[in-house]
C-alpha atoms as a PDB file:
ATOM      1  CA  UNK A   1     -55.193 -13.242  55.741  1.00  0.00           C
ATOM      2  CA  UNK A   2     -58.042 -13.474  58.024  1.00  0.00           C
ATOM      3  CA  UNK A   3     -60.937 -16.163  58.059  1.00  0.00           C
ATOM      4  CA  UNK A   4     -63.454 -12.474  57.022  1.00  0.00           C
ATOM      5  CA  UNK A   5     -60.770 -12.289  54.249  1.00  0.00           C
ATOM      6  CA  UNK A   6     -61.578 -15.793  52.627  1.00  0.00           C
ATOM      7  CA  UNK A   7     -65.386 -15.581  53.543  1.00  0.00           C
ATOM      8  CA  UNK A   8     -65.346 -13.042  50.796  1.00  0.00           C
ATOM      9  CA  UNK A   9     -63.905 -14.640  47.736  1.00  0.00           C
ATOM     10  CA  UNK A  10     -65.673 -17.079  45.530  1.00  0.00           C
ATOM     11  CA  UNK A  11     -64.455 -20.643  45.369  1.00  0.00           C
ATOM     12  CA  UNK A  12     -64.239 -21.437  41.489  1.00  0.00           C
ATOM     13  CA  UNK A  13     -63.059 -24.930  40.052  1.00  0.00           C
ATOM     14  CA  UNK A  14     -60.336 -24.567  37.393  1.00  0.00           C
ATOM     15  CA  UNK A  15     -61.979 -27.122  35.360  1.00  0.00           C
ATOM     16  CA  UNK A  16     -64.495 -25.366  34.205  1.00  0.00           C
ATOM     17  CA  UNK A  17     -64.872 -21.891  36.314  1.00  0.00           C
ATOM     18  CA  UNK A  18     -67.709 -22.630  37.573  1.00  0.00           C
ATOM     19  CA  UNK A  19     -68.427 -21.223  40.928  1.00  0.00           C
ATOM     20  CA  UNK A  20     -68.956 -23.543  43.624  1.00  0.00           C
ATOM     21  CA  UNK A  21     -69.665 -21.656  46.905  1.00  0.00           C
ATOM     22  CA  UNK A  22     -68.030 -19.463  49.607  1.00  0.00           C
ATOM     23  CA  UNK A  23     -65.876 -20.217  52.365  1.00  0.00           C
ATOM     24  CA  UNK A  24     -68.023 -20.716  55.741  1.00  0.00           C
ATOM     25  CA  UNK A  25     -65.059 -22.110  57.839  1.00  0.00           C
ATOM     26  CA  UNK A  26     -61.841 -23.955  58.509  1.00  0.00           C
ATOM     27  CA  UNK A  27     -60.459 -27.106  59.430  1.00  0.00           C
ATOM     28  CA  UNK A  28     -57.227 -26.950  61.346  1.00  0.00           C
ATOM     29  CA  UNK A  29     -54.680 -29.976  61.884  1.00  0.00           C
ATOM     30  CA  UNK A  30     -54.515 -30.127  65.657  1.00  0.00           C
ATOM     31  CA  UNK A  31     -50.841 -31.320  65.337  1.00  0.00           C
ATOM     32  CA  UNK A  32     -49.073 -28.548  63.709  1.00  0.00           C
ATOM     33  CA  UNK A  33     -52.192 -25.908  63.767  1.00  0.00           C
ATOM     34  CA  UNK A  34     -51.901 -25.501  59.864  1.00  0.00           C
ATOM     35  CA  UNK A  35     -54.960 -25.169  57.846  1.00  0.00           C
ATOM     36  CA  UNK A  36     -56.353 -28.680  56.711  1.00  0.00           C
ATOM     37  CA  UNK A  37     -59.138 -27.793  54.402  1.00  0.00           C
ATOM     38  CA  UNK A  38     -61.913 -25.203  53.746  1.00  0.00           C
ATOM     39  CA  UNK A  39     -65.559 -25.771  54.322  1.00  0.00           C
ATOM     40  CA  UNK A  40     -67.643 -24.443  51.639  1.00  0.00           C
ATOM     41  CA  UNK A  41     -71.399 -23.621  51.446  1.00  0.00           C
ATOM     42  CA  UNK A  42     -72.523 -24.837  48.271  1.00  0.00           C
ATOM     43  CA  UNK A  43     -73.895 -22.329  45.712  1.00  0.00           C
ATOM     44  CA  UNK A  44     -77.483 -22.645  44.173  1.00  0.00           C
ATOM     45  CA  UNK A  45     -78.204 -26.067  46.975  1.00  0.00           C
ATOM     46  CA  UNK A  46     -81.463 -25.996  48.687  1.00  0.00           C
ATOM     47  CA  UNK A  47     -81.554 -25.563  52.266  1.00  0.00           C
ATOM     48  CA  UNK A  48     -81.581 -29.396  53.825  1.00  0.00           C
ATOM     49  CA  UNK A  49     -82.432 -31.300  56.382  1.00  0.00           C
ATOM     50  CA  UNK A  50     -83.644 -28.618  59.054  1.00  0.00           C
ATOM     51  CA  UNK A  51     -82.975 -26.040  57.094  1.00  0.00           C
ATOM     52  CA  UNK A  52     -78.916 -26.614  56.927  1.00  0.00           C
ATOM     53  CA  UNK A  53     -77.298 -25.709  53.742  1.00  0.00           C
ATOM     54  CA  UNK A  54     -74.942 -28.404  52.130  1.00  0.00           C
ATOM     55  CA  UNK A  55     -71.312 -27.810  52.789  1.00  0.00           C
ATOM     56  CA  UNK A  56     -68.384 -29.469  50.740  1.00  0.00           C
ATOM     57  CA  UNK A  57     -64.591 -30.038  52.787  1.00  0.00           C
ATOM     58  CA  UNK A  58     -61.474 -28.372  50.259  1.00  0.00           C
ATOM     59  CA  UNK A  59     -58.815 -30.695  51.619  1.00  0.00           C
ATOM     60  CA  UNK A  60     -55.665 -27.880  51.401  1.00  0.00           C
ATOM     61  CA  UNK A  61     -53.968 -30.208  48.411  1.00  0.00           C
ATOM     62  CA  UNK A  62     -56.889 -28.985  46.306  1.00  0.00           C
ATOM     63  CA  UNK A  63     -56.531 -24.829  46.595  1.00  0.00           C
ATOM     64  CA  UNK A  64     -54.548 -24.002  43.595  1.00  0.00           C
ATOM     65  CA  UNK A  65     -54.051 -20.453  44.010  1.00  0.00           C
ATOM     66  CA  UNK A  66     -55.656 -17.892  46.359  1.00  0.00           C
ATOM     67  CA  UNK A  67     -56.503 -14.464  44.117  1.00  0.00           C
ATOM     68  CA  UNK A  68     -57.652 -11.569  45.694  1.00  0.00           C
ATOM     69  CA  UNK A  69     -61.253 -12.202  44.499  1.00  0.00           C
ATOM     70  CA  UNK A  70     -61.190 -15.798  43.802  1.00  0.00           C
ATOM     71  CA  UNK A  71     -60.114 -18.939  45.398  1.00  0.00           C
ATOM     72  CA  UNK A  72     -59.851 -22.078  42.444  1.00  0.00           C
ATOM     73  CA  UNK A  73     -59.651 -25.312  43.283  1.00  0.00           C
ATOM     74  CA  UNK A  74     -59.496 -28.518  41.614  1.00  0.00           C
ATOM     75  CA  UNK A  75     -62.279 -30.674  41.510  1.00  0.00           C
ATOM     76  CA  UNK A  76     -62.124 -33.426  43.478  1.00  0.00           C
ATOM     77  CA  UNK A  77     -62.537 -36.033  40.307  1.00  0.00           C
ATOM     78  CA  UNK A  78     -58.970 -34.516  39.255  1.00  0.00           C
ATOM     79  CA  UNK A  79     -57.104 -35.032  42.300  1.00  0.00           C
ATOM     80  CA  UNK A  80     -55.078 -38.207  41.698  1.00  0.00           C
ATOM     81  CA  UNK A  81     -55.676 -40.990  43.709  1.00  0.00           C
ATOM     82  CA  UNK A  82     -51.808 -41.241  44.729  1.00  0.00           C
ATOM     83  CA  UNK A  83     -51.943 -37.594  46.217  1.00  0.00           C
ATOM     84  CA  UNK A  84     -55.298 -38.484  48.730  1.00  0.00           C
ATOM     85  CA  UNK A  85     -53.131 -41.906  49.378  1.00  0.00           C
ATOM     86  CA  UNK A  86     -50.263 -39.846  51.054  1.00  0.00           C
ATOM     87  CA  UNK A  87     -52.032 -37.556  52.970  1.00  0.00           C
END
């Protein structure tokens, strides 16, 4: 799957399905070259300081499933504390 690929898909929280954004980028661990998180512009934000739009970091832990229109997540209030601990 290409970066394109995942530009296109919503990013909805399984909490509540309620869209959050779109993917604008990647972060890749360095060590092993495996995707880290995703960077996603946040839906319905105002543009901010000089005109940047807010963007929220997916660590990988987070991505539940990847659907071919959809990517959910869980919030980050539902990731246990023992899983951001370990990583």
């Amino acid at each position: 799957m290409t970066l394109t690929e995942l530009q296109m898909k919503d990013i909805i929280l399984m909490e509540n399905g309620k869209k959050v954004g779109n993917v604008s980028d990647l972060e890749i661990n360095e060590q092993n070259g495996h995707i880290a998180a995703i960077v996603v512009t946040l839906r319905g934000k105002t543009m901010g300081l000089f005109g940047k739009e807010e963007e929220l970091v997916v660590p990988w832990h987070q991505i539940i499933t990847i659907g071919t229109d959809v990517i959910l997540i869980k919030s980050p209030e539902a990731v246990p504390a023992a899983e951001e601990e370990g990583k």
